[in-house]
C-alpha atoms as a PDB file:
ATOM      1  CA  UNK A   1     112.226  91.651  78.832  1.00  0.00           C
ATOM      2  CA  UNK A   2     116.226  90.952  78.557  1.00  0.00           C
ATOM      3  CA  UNK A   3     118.026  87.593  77.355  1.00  0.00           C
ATOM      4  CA  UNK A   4     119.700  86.091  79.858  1.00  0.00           C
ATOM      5  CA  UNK A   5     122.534  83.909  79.555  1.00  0.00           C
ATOM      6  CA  UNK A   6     124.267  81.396  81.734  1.00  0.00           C
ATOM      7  CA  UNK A   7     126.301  78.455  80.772  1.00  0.00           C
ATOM      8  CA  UNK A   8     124.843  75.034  80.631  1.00  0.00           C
ATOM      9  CA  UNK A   9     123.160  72.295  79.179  1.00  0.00           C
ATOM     10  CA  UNK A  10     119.521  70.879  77.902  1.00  0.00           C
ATOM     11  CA  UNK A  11     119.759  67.471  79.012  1.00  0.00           C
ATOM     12  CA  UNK A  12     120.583  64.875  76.533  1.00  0.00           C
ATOM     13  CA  UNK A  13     119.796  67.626  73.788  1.00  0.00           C
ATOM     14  CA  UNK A  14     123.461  69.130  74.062  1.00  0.00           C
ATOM     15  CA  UNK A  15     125.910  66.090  74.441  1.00  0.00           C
ATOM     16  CA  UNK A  16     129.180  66.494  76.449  1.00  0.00           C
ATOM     17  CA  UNK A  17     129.887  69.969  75.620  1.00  0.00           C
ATOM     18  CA  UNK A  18     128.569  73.012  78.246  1.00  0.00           C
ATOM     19  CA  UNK A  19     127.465  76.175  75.694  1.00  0.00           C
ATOM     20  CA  UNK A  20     126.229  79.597  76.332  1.00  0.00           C
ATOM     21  CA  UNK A  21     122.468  79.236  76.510  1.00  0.00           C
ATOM     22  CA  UNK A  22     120.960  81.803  76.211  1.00  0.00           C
ATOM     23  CA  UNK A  23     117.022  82.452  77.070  1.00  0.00           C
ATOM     24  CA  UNK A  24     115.430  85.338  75.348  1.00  0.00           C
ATOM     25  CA  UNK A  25     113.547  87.949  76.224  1.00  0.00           C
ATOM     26  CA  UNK A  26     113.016  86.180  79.458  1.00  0.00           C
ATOM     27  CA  UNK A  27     110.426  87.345  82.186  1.00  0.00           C
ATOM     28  CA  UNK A  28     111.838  85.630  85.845  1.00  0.00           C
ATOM     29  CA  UNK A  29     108.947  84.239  87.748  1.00  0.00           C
ATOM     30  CA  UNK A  30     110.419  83.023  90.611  1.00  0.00           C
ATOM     31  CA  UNK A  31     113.812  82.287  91.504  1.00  0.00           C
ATOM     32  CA  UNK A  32     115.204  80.025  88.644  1.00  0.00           C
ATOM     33  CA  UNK A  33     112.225  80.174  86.778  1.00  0.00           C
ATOM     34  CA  UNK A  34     111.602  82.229  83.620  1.00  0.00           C
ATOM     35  CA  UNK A  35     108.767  82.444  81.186  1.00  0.00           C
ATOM     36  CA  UNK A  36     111.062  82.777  77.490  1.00  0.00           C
ATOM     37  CA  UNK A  37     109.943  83.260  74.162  1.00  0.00           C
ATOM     38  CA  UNK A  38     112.930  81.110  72.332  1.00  0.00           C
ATOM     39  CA  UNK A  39     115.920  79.115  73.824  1.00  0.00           C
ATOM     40  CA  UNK A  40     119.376  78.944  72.123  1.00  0.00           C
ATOM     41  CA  UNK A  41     122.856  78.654  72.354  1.00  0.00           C
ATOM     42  CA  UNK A  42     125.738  81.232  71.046  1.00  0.00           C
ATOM     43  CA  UNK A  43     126.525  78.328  69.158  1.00  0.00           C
ATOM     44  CA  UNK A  44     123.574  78.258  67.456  1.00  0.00           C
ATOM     45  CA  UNK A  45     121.607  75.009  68.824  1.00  0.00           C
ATOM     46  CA  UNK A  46     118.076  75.645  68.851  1.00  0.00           C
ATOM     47  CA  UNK A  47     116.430  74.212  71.798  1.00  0.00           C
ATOM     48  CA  UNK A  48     112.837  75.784  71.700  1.00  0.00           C
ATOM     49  CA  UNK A  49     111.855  78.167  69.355  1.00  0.00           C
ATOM     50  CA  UNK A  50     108.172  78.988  71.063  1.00  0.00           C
ATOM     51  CA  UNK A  51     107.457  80.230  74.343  1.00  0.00           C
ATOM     52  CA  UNK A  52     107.777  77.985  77.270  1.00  0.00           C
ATOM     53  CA  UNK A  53     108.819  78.081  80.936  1.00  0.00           C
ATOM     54  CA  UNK A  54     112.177  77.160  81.994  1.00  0.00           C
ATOM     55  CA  UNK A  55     113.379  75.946  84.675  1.00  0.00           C
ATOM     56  CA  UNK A  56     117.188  75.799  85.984  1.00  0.00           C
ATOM     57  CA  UNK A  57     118.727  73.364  87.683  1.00  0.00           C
ATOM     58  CA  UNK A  58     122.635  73.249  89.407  1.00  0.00           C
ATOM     59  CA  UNK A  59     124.235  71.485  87.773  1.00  0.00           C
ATOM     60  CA  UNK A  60     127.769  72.063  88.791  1.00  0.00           C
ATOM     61  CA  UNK A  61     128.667  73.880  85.710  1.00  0.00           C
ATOM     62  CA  UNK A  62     131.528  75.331  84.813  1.00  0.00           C
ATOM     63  CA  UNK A  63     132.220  79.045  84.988  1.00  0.00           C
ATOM     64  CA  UNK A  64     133.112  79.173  81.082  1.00  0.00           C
ATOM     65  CA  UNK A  65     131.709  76.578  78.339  1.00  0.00           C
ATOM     66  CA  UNK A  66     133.852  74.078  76.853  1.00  0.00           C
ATOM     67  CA  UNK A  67     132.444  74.474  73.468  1.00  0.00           C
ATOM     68  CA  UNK A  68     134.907  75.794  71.189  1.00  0.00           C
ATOM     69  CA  UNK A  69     132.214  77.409  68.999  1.00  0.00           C
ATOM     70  CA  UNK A  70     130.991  78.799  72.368  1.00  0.00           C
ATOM     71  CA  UNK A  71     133.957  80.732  73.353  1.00  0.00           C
ATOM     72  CA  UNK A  72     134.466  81.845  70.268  1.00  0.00           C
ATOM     73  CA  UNK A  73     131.663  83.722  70.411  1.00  0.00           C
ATOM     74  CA  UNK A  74     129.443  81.551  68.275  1.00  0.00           C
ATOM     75  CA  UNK A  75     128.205  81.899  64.694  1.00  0.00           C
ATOM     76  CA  UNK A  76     128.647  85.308  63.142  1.00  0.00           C
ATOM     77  CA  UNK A  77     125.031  86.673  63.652  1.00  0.00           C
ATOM     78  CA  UNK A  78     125.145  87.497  59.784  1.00  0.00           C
ATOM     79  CA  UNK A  79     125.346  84.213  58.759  1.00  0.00           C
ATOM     80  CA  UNK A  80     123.136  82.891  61.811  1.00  0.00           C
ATOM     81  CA  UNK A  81     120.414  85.001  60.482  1.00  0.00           C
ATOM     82  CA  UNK A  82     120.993  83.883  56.618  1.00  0.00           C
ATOM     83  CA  UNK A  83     120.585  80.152  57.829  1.00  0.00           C
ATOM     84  CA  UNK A  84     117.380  81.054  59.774  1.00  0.00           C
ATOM     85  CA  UNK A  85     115.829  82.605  56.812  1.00  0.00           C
ATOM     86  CA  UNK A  86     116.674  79.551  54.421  1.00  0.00           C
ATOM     87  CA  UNK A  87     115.321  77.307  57.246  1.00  0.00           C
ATOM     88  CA  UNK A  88     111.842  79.338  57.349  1.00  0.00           C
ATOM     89  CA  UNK A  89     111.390  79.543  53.401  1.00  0.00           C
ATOM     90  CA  UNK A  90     112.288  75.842  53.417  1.00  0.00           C
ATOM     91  CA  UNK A  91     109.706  75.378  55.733  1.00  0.00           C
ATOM     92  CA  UNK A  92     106.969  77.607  53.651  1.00  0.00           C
ATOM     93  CA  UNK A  93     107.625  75.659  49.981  1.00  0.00           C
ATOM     94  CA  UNK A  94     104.910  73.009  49.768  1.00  0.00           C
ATOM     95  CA  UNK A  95     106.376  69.523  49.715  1.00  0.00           C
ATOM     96  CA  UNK A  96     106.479  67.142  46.905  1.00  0.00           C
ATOM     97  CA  UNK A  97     105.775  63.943  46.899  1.00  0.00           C
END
């Protein structure tokens, strides 16, 4: 399965801004329809992190985002994959109350 990546938004989720979202490891179903295992943006905006089906929609976007983080190629993946691993272990700790 590839990542595919087109530019657009997630209803309200992503404001004003059009990102690179990117859908990986995505299976196509039908035409604009893909089974995904996790859906981002370069940016790093998680949108789902479990698998689910998308659908896409024409929305009349543009042919390059106008996020700034976006076009500048996002996060470093480095540092993208340091946050995700303090998010997780956050997650894991028990919580006091």
């Amino acid at each position: 399965m590839a990542d595919v990546r087109f530019v657009g938004k997630a209803m309200d989720d992503l404001a004003d801004d059009w990102h690179w979202v990117v859908l990986r490891g995505a299976e196509e179903l039908e035409p604009r329809l893909y089974l995904t295992g996790r859906v981002d943006t370069v940016c790093g905006i998680l949108i789902s992190d479990r698998p689910r089906r998308v659908r896409l929609f024409d929305m009349g976007a543009p042919d390059t985002p106008t996020c700034p983080r976006c076009n500048a190629d996002g996060i470093p993946p480095g540092l993208l994959a340091d946050v995700r691993e303090a998010l997780e272990q956050g997650e894991r700790m028990p919580a006091e109350v």
